[in-house]
Protein backbone atom coordinates (compact mmCIF):
# COMPACT_ATOMS: atom_id res chain seq x y z
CA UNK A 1 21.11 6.93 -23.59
CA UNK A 2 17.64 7.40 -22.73
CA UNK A 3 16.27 10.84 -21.23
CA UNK A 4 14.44 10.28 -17.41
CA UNK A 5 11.75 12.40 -17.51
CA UNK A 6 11.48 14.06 -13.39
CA UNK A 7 7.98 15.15 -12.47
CA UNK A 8 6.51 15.45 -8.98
CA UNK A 9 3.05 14.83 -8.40
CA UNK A 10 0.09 15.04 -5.44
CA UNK A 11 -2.60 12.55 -4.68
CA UNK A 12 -5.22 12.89 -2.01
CA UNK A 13 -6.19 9.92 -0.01
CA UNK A 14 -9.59 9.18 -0.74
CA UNK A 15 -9.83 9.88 -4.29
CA UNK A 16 -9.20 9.12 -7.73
CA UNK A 17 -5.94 9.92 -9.44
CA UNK A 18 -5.70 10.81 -12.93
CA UNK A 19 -2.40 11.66 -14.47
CA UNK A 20 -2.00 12.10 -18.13
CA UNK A 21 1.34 11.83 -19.83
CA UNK A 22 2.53 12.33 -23.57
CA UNK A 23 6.34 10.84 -24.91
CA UNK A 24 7.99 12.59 -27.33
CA UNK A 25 11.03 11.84 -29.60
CA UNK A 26 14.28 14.36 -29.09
CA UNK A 27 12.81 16.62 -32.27
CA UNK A 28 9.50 17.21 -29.88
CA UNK A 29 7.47 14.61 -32.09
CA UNK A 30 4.82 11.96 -30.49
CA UNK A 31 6.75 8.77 -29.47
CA UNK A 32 4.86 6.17 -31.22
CA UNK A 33 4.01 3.55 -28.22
CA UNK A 34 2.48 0.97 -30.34
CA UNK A 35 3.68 -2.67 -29.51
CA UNK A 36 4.94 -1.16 -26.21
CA UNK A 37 3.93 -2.35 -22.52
CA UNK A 38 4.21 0.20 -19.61
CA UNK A 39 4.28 -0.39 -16.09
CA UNK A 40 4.56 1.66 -12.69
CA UNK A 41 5.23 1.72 -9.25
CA UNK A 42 4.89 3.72 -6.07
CA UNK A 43 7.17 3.03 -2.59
CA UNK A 44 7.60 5.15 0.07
CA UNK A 45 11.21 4.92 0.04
CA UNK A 46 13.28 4.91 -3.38
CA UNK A 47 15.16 1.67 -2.29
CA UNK A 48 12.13 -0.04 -0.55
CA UNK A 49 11.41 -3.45 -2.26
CA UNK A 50 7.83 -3.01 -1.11
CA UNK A 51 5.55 -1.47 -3.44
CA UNK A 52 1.89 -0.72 -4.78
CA UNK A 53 1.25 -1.04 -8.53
CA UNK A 54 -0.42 2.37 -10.52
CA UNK A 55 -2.32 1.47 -13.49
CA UNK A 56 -0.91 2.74 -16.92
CA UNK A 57 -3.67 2.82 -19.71
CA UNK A 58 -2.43 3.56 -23.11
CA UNK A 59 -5.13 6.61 -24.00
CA UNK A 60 -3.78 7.26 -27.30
CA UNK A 61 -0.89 5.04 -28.29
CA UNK A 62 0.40 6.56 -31.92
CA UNK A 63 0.48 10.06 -29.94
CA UNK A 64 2.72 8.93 -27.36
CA UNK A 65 0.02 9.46 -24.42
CA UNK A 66 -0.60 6.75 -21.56
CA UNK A 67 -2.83 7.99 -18.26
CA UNK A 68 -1.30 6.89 -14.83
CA UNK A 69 -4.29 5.69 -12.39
CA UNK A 70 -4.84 5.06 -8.82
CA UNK A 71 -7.83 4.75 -7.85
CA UNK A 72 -9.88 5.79 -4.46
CA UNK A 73 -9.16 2.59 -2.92
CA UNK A 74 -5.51 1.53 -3.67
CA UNK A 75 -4.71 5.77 -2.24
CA UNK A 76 -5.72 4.53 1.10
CA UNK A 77 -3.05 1.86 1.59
CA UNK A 78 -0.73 4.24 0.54
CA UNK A 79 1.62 5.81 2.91
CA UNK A 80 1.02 9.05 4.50
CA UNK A 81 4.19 11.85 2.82
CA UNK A 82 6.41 11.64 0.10
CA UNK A 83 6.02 8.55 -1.70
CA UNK A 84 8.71 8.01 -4.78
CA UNK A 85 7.67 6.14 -8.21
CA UNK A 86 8.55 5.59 -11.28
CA UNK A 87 7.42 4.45 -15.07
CA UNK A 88 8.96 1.73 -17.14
CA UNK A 89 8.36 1.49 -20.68
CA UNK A 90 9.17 -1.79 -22.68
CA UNK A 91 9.59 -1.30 -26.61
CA UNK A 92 8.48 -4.05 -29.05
CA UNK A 93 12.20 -5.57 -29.17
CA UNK A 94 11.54 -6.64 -25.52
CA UNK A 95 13.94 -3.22 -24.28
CA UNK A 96 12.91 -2.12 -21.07
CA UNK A 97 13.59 1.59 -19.79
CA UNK A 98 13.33 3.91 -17.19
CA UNK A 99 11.08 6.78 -18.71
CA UNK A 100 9.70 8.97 -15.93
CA UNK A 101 10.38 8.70 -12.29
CA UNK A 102 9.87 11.36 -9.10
CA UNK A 103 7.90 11.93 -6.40
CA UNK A 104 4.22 11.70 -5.04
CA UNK A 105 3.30 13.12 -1.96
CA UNK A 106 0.28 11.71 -0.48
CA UNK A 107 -2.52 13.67 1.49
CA UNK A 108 -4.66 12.49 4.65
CA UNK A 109 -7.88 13.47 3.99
CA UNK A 110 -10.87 13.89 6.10
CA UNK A 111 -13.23 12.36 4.06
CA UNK A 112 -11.80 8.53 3.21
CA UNK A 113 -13.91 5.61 3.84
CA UNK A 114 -13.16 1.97 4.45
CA UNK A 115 -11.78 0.05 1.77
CA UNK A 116 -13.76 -2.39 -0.39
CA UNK A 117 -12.68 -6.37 0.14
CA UNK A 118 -12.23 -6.22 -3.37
CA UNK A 119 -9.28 -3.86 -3.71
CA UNK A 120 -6.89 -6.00 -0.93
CA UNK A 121 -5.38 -7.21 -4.27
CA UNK A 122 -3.95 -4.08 -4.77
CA UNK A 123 -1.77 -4.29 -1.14
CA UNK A 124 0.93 -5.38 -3.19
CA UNK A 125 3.72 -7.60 -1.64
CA UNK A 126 2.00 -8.62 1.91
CA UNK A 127 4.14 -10.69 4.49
CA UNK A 128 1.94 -14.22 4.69
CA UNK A 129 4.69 -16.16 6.30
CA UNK A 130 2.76 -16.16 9.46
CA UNK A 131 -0.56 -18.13 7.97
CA UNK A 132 -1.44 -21.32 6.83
CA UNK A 133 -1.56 -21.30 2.76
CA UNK A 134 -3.92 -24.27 2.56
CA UNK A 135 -5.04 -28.09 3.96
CA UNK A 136 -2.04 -29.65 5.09
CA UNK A 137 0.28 -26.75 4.71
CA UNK A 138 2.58 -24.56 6.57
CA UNK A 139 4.41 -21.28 6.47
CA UNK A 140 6.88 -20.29 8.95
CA UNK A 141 8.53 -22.23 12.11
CA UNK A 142 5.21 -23.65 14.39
CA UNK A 143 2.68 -23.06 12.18
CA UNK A 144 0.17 -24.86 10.87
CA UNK A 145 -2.57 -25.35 8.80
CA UNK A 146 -5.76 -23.13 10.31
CA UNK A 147 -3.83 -21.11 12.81
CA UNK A 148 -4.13 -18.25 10.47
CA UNK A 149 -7.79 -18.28 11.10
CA UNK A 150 -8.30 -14.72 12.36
CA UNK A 151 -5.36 -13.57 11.92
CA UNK A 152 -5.25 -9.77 10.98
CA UNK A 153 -3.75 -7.45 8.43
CA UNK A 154 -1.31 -5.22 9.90
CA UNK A 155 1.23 -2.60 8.27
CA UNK A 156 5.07 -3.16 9.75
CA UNK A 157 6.91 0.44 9.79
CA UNK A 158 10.50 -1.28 9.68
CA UNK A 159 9.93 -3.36 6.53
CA UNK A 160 7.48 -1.30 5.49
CA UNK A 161 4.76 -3.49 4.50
CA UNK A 162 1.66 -5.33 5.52
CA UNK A 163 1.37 -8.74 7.17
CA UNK A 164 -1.16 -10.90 8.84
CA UNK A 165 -0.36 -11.25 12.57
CA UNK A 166 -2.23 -13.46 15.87
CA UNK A 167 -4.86 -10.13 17.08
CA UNK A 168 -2.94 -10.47 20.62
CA UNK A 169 0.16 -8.49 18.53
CA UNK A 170 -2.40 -5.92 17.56
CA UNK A 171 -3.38 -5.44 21.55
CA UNK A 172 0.69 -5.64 22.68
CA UNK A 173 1.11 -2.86 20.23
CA UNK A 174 -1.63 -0.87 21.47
CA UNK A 175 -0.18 -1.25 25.41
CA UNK A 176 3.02 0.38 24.27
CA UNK A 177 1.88 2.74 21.19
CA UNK A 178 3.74 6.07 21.66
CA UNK A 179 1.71 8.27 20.67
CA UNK A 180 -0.77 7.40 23.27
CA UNK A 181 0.19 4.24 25.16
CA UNK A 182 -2.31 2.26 27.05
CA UNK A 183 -5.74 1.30 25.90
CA UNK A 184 -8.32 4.06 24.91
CA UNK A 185 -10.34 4.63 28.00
CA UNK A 186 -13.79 3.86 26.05
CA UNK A 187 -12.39 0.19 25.50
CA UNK A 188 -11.41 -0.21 29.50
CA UNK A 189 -15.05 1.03 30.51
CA UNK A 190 -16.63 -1.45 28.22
CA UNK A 191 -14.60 -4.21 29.50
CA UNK A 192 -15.49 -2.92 33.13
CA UNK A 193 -19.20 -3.35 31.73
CA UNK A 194 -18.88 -6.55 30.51
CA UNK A 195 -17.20 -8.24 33.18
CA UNK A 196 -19.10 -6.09 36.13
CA UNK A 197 -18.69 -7.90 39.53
CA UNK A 198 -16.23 -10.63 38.15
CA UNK A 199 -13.28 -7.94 38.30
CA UNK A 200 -12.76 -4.44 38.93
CA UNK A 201 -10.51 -2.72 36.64
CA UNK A 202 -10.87 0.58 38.89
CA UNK A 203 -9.59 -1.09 41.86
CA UNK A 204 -6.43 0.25 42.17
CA UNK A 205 -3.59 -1.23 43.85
CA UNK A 206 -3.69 -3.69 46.13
């Protein structure tokens, strides 16, 4: 039976990380990897079926070593905590096995950015059921094609994972957040701005 290797691990939001790794064989040797395939994954729960990919380069394969990589930009659509992963290694016979699996708990940071348009391929499994897929097509009951023009990404805490959704869900979810329900007070004095005589959101009740 093969040996699951448990290591825990930290990543900060924001940056690059770098995680180098070396197999060995039971007598402490180098596991030679060539003609081997690796991958790895990262959920926030151990039984979520929602995940994010982390890249596994092979850095030295007749040494046993592979590097595990996430870069800046896939760490931001990570979740916030203790996030739970684990490696798979697939032998040259086609065997697949669990070789290293544990936890990585993920940092805010002060310092991240926005994310590039170019790393939304990394979101993993997204919920598109809501949008059109193309000319004449539909996906999901009453849509279809173009209503998913403007549509926006959201993340869903319950099944844990993104989805595009009509911007009015964005502003329901806003009027009822918990943490601070209602809209932020800069947005109501902009729309008092903008619509100046035509309505007055100070007016109190009537």
């Amino acid at each position: 039976m093969s040996v699951v290797i448990s290591a825990n691990y930290e990543l900060e939001k924001g940056a690059d990380f770098i995680q180098n790794i070396t197999f060995r064989n039971p007598d402490r040797s180098p596991l030679d990897l060539t003609g081997y395939s690796a991958s790895a994954k990262i959920r926030k729960y151990p039984t979520s079926p929602y995940y994010n990919t982390v890249t596994v380069i092979f850095t030295n394969r007749s040494q046993g070593q592979i590097q595990l990589f996430v870069s800046r930009d896939q760490s931001l659509l990570l979740a916030s905590g203790r996030n739970y992963y684990d490696v798979m290694l697939t032998d040259p016979d086609g065997i697949t096995t669990k070789k290293i699996e544990g936890s990585i708990l993920v940092n805010d940071s002060s310092t991240i950015g926005f994310v590039r348009s170019s790393a939304i391929s990394d979101l993993g499994t997204i919920d598109t059921s809501n949008i059109a897929i193309g000319s004449g097509a539909t996906t999901g009951i009453g849509t279809t094609a173009g209503s998913g023009d403007g549509y926006v990404l959201m993340f869903d805490g319950n099944a844990q994972t993104f989805r595009f959704v009509n911007p009015d869900e964005v502003l329901s979810k806003a009027a009822v957040e918990p943490q601070q329900p209602g809209f932020p007070s800069d947005f109501i004095d902009e729309l008092d701005r903008e619509l100046d005589d035509k309505i007055d959101l100070d007016a109190g009740t009537w």
